[in-house]
Structures are given as C-alpha cells and as structure tokens.
N, C-alpha and C. Protein backbone atom coordinates (compact mmCIF):
# COMPACT_ATOMS: atom_id res chain seq x y z
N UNK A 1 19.88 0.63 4.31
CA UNK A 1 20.06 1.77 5.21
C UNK A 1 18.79 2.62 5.21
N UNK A 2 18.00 3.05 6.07
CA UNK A 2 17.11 3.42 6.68
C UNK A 2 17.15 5.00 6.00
N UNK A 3 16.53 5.56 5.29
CA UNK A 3 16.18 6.95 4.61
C UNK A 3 15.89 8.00 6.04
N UNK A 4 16.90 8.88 6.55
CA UNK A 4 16.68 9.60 7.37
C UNK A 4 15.38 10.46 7.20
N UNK A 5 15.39 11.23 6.46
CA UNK A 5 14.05 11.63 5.64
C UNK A 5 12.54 11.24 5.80
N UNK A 6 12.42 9.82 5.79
CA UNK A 6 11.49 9.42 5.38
C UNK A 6 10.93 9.23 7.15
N UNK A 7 12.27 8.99 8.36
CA UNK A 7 11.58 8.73 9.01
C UNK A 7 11.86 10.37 10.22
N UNK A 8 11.62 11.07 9.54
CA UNK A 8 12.08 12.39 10.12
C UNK A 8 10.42 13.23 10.92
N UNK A 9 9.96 13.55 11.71
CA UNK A 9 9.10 14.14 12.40
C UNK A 9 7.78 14.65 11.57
N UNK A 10 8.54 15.27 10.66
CA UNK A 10 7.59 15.89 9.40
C UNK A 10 6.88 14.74 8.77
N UNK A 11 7.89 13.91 8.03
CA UNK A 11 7.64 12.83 7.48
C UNK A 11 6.49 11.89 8.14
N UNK A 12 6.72 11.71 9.40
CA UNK A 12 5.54 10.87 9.94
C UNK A 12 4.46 11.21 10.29
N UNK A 13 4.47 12.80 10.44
CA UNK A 13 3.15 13.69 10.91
C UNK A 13 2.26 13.42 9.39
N UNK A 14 2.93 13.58 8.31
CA UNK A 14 2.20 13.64 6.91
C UNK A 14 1.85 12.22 6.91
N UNK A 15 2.93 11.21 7.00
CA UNK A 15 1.91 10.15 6.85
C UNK A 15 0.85 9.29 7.40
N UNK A 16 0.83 9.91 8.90
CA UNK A 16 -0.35 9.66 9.87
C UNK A 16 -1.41 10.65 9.45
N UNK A 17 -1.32 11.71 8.43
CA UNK A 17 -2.27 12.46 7.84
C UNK A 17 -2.97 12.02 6.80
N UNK A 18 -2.29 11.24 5.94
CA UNK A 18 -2.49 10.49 4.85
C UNK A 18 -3.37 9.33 5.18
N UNK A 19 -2.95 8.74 6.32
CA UNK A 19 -3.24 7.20 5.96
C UNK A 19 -4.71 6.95 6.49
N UNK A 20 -5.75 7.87 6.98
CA UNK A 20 -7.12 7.74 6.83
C UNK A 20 -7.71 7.60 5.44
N UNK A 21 -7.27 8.91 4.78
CA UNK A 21 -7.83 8.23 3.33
C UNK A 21 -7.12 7.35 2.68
N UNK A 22 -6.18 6.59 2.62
CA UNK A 22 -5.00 5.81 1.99
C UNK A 22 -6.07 4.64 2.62
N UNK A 23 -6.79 4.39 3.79
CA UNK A 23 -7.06 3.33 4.31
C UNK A 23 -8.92 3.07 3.27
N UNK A 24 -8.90 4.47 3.75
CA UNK A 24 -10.70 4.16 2.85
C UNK A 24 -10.63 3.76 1.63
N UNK A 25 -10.19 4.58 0.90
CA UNK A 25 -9.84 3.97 -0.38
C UNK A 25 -9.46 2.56 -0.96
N UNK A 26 -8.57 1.84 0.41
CA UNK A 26 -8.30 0.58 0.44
C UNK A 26 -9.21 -0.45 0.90
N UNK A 27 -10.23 0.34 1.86
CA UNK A 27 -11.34 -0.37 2.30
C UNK A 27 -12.47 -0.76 1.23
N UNK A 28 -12.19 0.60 0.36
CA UNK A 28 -13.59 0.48 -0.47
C UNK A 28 -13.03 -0.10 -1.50
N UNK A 29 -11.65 -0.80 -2.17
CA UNK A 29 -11.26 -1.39 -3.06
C UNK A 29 -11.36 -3.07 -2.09
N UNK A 30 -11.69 -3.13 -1.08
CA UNK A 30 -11.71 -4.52 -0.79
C UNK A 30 -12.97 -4.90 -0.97
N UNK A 31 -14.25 -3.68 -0.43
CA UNK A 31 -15.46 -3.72 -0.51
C UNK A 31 -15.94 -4.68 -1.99
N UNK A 32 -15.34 -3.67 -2.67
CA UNK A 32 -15.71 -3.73 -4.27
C UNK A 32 -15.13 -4.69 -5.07
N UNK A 33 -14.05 -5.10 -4.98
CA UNK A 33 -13.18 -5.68 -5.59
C UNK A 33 -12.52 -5.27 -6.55
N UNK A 34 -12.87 -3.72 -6.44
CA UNK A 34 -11.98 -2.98 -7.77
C UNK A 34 -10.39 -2.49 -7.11
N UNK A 35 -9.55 -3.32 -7.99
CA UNK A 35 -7.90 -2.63 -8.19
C UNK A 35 -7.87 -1.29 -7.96
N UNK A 36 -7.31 -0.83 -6.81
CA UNK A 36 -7.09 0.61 -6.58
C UNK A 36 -5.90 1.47 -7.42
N UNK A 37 -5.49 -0.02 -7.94
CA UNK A 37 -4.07 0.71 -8.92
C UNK A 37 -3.03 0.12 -8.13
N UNK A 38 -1.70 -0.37 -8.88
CA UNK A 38 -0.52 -0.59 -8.82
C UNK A 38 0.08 0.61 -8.26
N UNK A 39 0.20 1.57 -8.89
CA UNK A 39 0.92 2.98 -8.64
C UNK A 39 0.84 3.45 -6.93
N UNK A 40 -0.62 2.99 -6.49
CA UNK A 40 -1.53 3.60 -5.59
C UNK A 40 -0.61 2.73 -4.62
N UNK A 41 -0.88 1.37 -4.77
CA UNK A 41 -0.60 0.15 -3.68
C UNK A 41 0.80 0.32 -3.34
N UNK A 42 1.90 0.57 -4.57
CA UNK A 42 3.06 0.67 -4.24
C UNK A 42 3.65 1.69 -3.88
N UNK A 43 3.00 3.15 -3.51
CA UNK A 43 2.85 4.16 -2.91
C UNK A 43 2.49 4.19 -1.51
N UNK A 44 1.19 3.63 -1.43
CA UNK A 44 1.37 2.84 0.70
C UNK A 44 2.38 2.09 0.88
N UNK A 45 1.96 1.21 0.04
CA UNK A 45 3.40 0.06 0.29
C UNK A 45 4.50 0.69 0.59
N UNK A 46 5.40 1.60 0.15
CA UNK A 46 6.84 1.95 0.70
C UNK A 46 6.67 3.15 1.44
N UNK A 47 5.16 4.05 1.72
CA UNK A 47 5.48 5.13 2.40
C UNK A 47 4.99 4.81 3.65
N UNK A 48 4.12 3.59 3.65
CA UNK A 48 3.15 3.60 5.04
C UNK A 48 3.47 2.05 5.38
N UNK A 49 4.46 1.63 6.32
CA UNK A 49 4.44 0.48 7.17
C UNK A 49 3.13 -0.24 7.41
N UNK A 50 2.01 0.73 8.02
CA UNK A 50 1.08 0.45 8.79
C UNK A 50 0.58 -0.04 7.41
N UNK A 51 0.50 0.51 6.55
CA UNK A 51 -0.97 0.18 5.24
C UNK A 51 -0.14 -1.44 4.78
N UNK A 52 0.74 -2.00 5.01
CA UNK A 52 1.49 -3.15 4.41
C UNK A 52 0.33 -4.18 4.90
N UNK A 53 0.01 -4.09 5.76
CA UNK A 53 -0.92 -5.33 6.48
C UNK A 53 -1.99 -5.22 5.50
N UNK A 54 -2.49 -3.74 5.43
CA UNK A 54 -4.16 -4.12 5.13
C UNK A 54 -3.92 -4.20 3.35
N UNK A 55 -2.17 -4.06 2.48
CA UNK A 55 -2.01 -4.53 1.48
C UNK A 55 -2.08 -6.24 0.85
N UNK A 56 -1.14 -6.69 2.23
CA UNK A 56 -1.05 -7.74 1.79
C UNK A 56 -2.34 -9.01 2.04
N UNK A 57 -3.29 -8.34 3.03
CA UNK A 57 -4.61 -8.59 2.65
C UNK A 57 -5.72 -8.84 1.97
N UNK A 58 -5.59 -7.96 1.19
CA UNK A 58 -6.49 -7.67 -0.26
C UNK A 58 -5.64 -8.31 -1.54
N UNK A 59 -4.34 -8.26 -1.18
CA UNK A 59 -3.50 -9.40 -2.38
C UNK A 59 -4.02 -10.44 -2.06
N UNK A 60 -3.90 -10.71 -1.24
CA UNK A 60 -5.23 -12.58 -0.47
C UNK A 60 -5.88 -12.63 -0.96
N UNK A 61 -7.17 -11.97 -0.75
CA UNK A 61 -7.96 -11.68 -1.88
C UNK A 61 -8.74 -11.76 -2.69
N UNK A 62 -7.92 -10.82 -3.12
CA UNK A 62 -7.90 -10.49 -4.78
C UNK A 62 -6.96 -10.72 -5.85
N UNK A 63 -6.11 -12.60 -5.65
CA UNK A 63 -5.53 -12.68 -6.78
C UNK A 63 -5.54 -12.49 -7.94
N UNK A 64 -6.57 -12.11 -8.44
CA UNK A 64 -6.69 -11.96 -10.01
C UNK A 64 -6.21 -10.32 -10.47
N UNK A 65 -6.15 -9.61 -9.03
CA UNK A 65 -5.25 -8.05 -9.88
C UNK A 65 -3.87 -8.48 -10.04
N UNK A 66 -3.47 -9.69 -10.13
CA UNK A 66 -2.01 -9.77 -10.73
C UNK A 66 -0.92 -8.81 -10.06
N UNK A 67 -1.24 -8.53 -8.40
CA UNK A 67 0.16 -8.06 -8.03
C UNK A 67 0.51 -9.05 -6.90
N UNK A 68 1.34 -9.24 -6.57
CA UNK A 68 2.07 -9.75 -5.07
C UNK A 68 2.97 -9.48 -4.77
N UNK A 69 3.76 -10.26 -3.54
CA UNK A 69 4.59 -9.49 -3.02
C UNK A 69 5.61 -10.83 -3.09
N UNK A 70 6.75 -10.36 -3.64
CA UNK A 70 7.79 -11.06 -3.89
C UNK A 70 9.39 -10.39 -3.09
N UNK A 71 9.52 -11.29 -1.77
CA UNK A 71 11.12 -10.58 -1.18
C UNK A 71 10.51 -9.28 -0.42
N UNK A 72 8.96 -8.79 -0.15
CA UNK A 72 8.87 -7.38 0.49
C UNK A 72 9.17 -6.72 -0.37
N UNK A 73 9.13 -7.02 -2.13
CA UNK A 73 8.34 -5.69 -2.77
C UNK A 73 7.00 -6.03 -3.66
N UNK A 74 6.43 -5.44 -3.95
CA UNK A 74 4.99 -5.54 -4.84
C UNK A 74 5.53 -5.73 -6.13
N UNK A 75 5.04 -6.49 -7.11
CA UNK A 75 5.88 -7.12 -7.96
C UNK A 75 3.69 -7.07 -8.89
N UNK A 76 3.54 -6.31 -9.99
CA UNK A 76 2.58 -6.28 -11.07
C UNK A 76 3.21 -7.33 -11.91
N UNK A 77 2.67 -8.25 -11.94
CA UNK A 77 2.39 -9.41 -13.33
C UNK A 77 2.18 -8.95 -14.54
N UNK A 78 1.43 -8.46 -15.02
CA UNK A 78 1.36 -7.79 -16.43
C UNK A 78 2.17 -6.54 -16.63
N UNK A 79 3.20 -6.15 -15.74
CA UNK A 79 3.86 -5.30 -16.07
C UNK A 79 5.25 -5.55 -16.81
C-alpha cells in the first residue's frame, strides 16, 4: 500500500530538491569508484524512484561494494 505521505505535494517538492545533489554525489561515486555508503544508496533507493536507475547502474559496476538488489530491495553482503 502506497505511503500517502511520501507521495503528498510537499513530499515531492523536497525530493525534486534533493535529487540534484543525491545525483552528484552518485555521479562522483561512479566517477571514482568510491562506495557512497549503504545508508546513502538505500536512502535514494526508497525515497527517490528516479535515483533507482542511476542505482542500479553503479551496482553494474561496481560489484565489489557488495550491495545488490534482491526482489527491489538493496540487500549489503557484509551486513
């Protein structure tokens, strides 16, 4: 069931506010090859639809940060 909340006017204004830097940050962790963080990824991952693409991208990759996506959720290996 769909979180009224999450997809409420407010809610989407903030996360079309967010997701420029949510994207650089993700750009410059593809650049680099440095892990932007689990915490980070699974934070776009459930707040930002749009950032799912350019997630499951950099899981392509960058198999060796030990996350993927198992069923449509992000699933850390060493966790």
């Amino acid at each position: 069931m769909p979180n009224p909340k999450k997809w409420s006017h407010e809610a989407i204004v903030a996360r079309a506010n967010a997701r420029p830097v949510r994207r650089k940050k993700l750009n410059r962790a593809a650049n680099s090859s440095e892990n932007p963080g689990f915490d980070f990824l699974q934070e776009c991952w459930s707040d930002d639809p749009a950032l799912q693409i350019v997630i499951k991208k950099l899981l392509a990759k960058f198999p060796q940060w030990g996350i993927a996506i198992v069923d449509g959720v992000l699933v850390d290996w060493e966790r």
